[in-house]
Every structure is written in C-alpha cells, then in structure tokens.
Protein backbone atom coordinates (compact mmCIF):
# COMPACT_ATOMS: atom_id res chain seq x y z
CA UNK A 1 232.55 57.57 211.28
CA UNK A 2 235.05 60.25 212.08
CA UNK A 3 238.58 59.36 213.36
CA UNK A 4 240.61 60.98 215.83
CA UNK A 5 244.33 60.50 216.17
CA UNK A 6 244.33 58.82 220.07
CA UNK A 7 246.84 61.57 220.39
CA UNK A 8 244.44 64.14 220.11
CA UNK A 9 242.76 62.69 223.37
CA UNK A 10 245.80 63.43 225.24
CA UNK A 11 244.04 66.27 227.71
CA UNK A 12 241.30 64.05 228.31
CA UNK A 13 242.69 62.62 231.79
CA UNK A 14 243.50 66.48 232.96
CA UNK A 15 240.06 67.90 233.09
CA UNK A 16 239.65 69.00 229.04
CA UNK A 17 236.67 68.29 226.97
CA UNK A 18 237.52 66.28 223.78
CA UNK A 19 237.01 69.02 221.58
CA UNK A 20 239.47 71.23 223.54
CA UNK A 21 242.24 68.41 223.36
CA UNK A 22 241.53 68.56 219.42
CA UNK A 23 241.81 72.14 218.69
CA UNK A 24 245.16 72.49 220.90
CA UNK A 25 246.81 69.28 219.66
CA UNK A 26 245.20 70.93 215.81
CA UNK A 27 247.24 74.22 217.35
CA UNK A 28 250.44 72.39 218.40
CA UNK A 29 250.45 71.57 214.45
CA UNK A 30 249.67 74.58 212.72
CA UNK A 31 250.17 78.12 214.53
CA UNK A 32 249.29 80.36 214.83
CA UNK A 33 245.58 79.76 213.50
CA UNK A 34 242.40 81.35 213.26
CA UNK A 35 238.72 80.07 214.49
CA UNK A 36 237.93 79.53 211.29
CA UNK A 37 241.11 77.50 210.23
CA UNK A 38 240.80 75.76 213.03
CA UNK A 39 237.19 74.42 212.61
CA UNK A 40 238.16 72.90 209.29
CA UNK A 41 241.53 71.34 210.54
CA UNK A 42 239.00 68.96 213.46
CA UNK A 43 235.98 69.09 211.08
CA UNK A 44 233.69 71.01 213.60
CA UNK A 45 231.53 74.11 213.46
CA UNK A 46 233.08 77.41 213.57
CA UNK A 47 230.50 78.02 216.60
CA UNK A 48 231.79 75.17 218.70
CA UNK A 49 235.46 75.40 217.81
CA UNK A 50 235.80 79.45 219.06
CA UNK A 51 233.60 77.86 222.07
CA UNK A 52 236.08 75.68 222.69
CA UNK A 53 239.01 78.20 222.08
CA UNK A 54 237.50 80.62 224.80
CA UNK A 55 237.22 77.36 227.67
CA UNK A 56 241.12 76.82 226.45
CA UNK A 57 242.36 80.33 226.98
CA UNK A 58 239.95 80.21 230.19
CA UNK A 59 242.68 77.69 231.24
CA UNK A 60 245.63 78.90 230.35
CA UNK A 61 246.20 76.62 227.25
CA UNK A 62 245.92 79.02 224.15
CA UNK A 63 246.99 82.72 224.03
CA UNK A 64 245.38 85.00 221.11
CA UNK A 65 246.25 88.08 219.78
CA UNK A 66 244.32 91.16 218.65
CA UNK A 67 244.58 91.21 215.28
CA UNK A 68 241.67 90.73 212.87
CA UNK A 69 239.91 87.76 212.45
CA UNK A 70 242.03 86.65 215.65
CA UNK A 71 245.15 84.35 216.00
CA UNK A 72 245.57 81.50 218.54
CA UNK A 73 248.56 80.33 219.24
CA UNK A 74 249.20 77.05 222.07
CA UNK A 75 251.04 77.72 225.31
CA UNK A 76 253.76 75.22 224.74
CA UNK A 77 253.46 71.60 226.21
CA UNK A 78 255.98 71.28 228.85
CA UNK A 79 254.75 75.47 230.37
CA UNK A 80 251.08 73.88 230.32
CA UNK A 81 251.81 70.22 231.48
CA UNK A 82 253.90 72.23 234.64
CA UNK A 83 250.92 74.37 235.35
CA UNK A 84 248.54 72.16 235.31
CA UNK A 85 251.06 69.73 237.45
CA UNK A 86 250.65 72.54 239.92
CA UNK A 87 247.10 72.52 239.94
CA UNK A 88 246.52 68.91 240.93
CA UNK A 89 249.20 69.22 243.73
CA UNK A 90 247.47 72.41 245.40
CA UNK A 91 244.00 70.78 244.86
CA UNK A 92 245.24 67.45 246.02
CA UNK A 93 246.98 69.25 249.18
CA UNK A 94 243.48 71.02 249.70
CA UNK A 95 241.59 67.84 249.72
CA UNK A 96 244.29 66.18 251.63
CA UNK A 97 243.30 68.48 254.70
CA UNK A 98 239.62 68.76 254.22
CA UNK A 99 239.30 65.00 253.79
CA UNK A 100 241.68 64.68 256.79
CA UNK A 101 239.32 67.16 258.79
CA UNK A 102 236.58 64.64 258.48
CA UNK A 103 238.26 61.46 258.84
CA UNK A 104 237.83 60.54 262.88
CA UNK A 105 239.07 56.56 262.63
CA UNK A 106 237.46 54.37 265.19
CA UNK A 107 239.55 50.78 265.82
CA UNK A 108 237.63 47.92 264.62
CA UNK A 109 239.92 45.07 265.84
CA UNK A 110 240.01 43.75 262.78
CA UNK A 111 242.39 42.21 259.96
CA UNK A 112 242.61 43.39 256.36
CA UNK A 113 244.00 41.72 253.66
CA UNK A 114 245.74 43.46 250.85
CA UNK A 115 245.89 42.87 247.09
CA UNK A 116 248.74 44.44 245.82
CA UNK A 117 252.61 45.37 246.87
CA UNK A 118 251.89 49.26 246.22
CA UNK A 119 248.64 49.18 248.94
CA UNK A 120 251.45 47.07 251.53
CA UNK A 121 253.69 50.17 250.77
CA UNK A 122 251.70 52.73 251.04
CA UNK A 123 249.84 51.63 254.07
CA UNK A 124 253.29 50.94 255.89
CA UNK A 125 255.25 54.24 254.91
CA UNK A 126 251.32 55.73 256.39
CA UNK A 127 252.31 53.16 259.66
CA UNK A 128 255.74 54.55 260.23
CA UNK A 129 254.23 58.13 259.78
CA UNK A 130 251.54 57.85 262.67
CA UNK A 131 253.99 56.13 264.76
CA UNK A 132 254.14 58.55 268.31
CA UNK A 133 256.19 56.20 270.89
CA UNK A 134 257.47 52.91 269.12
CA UNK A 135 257.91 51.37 266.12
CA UNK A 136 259.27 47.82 265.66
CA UNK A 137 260.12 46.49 262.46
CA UNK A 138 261.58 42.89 260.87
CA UNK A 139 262.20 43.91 257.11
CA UNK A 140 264.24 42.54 254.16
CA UNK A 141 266.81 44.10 252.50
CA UNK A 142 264.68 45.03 249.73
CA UNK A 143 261.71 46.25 251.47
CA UNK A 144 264.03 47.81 253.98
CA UNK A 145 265.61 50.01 251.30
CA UNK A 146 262.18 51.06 250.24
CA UNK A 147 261.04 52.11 253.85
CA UNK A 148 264.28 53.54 255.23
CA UNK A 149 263.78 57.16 254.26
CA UNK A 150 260.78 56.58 256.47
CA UNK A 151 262.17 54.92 259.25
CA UNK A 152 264.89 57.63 259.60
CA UNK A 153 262.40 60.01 259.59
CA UNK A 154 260.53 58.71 262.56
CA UNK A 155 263.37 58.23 264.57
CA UNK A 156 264.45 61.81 263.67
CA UNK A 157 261.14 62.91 265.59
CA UNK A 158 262.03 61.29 268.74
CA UNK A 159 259.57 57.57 268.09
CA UNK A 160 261.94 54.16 269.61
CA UNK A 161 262.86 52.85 266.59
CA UNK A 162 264.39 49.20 266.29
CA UNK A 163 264.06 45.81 264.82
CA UNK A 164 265.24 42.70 263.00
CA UNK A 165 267.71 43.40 259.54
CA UNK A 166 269.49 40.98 257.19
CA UNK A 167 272.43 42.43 255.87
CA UNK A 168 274.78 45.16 257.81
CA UNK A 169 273.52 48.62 258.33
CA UNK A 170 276.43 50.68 259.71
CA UNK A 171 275.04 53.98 259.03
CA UNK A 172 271.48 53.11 260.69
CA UNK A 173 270.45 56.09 263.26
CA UNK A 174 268.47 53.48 264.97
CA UNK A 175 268.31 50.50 266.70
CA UNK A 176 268.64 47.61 264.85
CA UNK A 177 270.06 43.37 265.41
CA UNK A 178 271.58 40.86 262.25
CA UNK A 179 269.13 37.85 262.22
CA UNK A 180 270.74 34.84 263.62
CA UNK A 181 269.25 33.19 260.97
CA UNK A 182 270.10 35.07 258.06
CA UNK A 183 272.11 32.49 255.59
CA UNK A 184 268.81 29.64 256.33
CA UNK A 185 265.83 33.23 255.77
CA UNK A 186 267.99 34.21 252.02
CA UNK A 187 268.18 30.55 250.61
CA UNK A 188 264.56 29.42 251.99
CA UNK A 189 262.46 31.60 253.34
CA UNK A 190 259.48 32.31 250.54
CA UNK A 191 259.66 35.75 249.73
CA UNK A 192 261.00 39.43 251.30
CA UNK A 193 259.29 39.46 254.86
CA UNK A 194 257.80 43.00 255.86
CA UNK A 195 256.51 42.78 259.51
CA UNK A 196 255.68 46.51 261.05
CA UNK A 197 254.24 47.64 265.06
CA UNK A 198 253.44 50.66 265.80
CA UNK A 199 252.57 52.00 269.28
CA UNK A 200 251.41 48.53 270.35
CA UNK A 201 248.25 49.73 268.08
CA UNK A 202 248.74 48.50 264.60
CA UNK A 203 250.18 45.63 262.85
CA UNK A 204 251.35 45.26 259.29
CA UNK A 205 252.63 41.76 257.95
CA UNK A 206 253.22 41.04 254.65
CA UNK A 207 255.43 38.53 252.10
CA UNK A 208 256.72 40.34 249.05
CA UNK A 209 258.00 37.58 246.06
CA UNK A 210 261.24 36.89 245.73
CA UNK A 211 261.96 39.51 242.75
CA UNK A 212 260.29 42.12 245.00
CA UNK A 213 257.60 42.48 242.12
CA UNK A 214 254.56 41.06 243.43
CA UNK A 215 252.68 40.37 247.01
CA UNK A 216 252.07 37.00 248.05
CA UNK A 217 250.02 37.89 251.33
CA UNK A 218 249.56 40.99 252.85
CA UNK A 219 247.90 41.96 256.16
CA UNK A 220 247.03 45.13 258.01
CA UNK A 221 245.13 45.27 261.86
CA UNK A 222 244.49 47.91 264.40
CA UNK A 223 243.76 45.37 266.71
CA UNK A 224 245.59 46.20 269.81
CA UNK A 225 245.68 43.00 270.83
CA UNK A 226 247.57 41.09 267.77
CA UNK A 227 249.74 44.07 267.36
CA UNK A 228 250.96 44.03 271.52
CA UNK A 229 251.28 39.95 270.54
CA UNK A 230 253.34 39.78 267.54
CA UNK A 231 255.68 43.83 269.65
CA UNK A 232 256.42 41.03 272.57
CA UNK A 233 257.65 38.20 270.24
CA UNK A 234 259.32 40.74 267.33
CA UNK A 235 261.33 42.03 270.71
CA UNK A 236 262.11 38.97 272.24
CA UNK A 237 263.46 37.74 269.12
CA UNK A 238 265.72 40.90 268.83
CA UNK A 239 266.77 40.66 272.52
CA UNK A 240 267.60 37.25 271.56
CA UNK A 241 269.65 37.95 268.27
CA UNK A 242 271.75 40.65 270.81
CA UNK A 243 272.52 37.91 273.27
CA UNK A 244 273.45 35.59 270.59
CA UNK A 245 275.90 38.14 268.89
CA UNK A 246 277.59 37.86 272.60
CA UNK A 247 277.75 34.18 272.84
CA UNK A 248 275.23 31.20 274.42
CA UNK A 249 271.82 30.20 273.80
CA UNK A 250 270.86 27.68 276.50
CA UNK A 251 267.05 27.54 275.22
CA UNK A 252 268.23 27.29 271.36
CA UNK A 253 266.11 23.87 270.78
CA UNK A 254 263.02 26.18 271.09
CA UNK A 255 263.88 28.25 268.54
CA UNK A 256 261.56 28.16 265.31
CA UNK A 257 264.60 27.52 262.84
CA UNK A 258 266.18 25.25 265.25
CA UNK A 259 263.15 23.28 266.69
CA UNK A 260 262.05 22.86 262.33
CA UNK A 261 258.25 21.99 263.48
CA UNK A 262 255.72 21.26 260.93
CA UNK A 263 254.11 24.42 260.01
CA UNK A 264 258.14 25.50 259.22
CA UNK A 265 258.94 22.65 257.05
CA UNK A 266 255.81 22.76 255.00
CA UNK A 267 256.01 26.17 254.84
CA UNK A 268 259.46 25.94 252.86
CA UNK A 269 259.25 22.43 251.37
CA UNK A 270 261.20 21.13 253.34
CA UNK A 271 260.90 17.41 255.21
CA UNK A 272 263.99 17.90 257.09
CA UNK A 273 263.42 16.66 260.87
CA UNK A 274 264.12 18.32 263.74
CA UNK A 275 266.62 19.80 265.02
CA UNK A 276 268.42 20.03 261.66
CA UNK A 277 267.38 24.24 261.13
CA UNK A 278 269.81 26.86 262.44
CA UNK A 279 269.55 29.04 265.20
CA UNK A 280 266.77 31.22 265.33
C-alpha cells in the first residue's frame, strides 16, 4: 500500500485534489522539475501528473517556463496561502449577501438551547449587531471584555445602550451601574453570567464556567414576550443599583441576595437562611 507523508495532504481542506497537493508539496522539495521528474518523485503516471500540473497552474499554484521538456516551479507558500486567503473571504462575502438575500426570519416564540461558548458568542455579538432602539445587558468582566468592541459599536450608531457591570468601567461610552452585589456574585455565583435584550425582541442568557472555557447553559429566544419580561426586571435592577449608589433601600428584604430564598441557596450550595445575603 502506498504511503503519503500527511504533509502532502496539506491542500486538501482548500479545494485541491490529492494528487495536486502531492506534486506541489513534491515541487516545494525539488525545483524546479519537469513532468516527468515529477511523476517518479509521487509514483504516478506521467499522464496524470502533467494533468495535475495544468489544474495547479489553473490556480495559481505552479508557474512553468518555456523551455524544453518544461520546468515547474511552486509559487511559494505564504504568496499562495495569501491568495487563496483572499479567495475564501470574497466568496464567503458573496455568499454572505446572497444567503442574506434569502433569509426572511419569521419569530417562533421559542427558546433555544446552545451547546457550546463559541455559538453563545457568536449569536450575542449577531444580538448586539441587529440591535435598532435598545440594548440591555448584565455581563461579567470576562464576557464583557469579549463583547465590548461590540457594545461600543452599537452605541456609536445611536441604539440606548446600558446595563449591569462588575468591576469599574470609566472609559464606557454608555450607560452602565456597579452591581450592589458584586463581592457575594465573584465568590459564589456559578460561573460568568451573560444576560443580553435587544429591542424588547430577543433574549440571550447564558452561564460561562468559571475559567471562561466552557458553557454551562446557554439560551437564545425571540420571544417577545420573555425578552420584554426579563428588559423590565434587568432595568429595574439597574434603576435600583443607581438609587443604591445614592443611599436607602427601604424594600431591600425583597431583594434576591438579601431575601436568600430557596432556588438561591441551592443554586450556590449554600443553606444559609434568610436574610443573611447582601443587598441585591
């Protein structure tokens, strides 16, 4: 059975047959070359290997001159790699806006679940991109770092930007309020929180581990309803974190981190009673 060097398979992922990837990796090693050296050096017939030299000058990967029997020589790595690195982004770019063209979204008032940490990121830098009025946000330091080119962005075309942070941000364009209950959210909370509304139309929630490798849930809706549900509580809690910063909070036992129910304590292992949390 014959064997070929994995390297040889390089030009495999970029549209090359396996033969092509053989003779210019063969090229890359000897040059310049003829057909005929060339057929010996991957152990194929003459026929096929000048075959497969044409389809590789065809794309820009070999060059040969006009002497006789003809040399090859290989366009060299990083010139091809760049070209063909310019291909994929024009061809993506034309997909981008043909696929776009057909793609006519209808809500389904529903919830997705995600898998992964790159599908949360994706699908919320995509959230902060449609935004067109508001865009409320309570985010993590770490997640926050990952999404503020985006958020900056939005705010620079005129969408209400605002929301819930947990460390200072003094060179923040837009609106933004210190959790209350910052010191009790870094030492227990479960994870790096990522909670996103836009327009009052979509809703992105999601709890990133601790080491901001992995996703430990991850949820996505277009139902108006949950997202205009969690905008009214996401805003009362940063109306609330204002008025704190100026003093008072005559309703403080009803706050989650203060009231400690149940579904809190469980939720960080925690059998502390009530009334023992911090403000929220």
């Amino acid at each position: 059975m014959e064997s070929i060097d994995q390297g040889d398979r390089l030009l495999l992922p970029f549209g090359f047959t396996e033969l092509e990837s053989r003779v210019y990796c063969a090229l890359l090693r000897q040059s310049p070359a003829t057909g005929y050296r060339l057929a010996r050096a991957v152990g194929k017939a003459a026929a096929n290997t000048y075959q497969a030299l044409a389809a590789l000058a065809q794309k820009g990967a070999v060059v040969g001159d006009e002497s006789e029997p003809r040399n090859f020589r290989p366009v060299p790595p990083a010139e091809l790699i760049s070209r063909l690195r310019q291909d994929f982004d024009q061809q993506a770019r034309t997909a981008e806006q043909g696929l776009a063209a057909l793609y006519a979204p209808v809500p389904e008032d529903r919830l997705y679940q995600f898998k992964n940490l790159a599908q949360v990121l994706e699908r919320a830098r995509a959230l902060i991109a449609g935004a067109g009025e508001t865009l409320l946000f309570d985010l993590f330091p770490g997640p926050l770092a990952q999404l503020r080119p985006a958020l900056d962005e939005a705010h620079a075309r005129g969408v209400q930007v605002g929301g819930t942070v947990y460390e200072p941000l003094a060179d923040a364009p837009f609106a933004h309020v210190m959790s209350p209950g910052t010191s009790f959210v870094a030492e227990r909370w479960p994870g790096q929180q990522i909670t996103l509304i836009a327009d009052g139309r979509e809703l992105l929630l999601a709890l990133v581990a601790p080491d901001g490798q992995g996703l430990r849930h991850g949820f996505w809706s277009d139902s108006a309803y949950l997202a205009c549900l969690h905008h009214s509580g996401l805003s009362a809690e940063m109306r609330l974190a204002a008025a704190l910063a100026q003093g008072g909070d005559p309703l403080r036992r009803f706050g989650l981190l203060s009231a400690a129910p149940p579904g809190l304590r469980a939720l960080v292992g925690d059998d502390a009673a009530p009334g023992q949390g911090e403000r929220a």
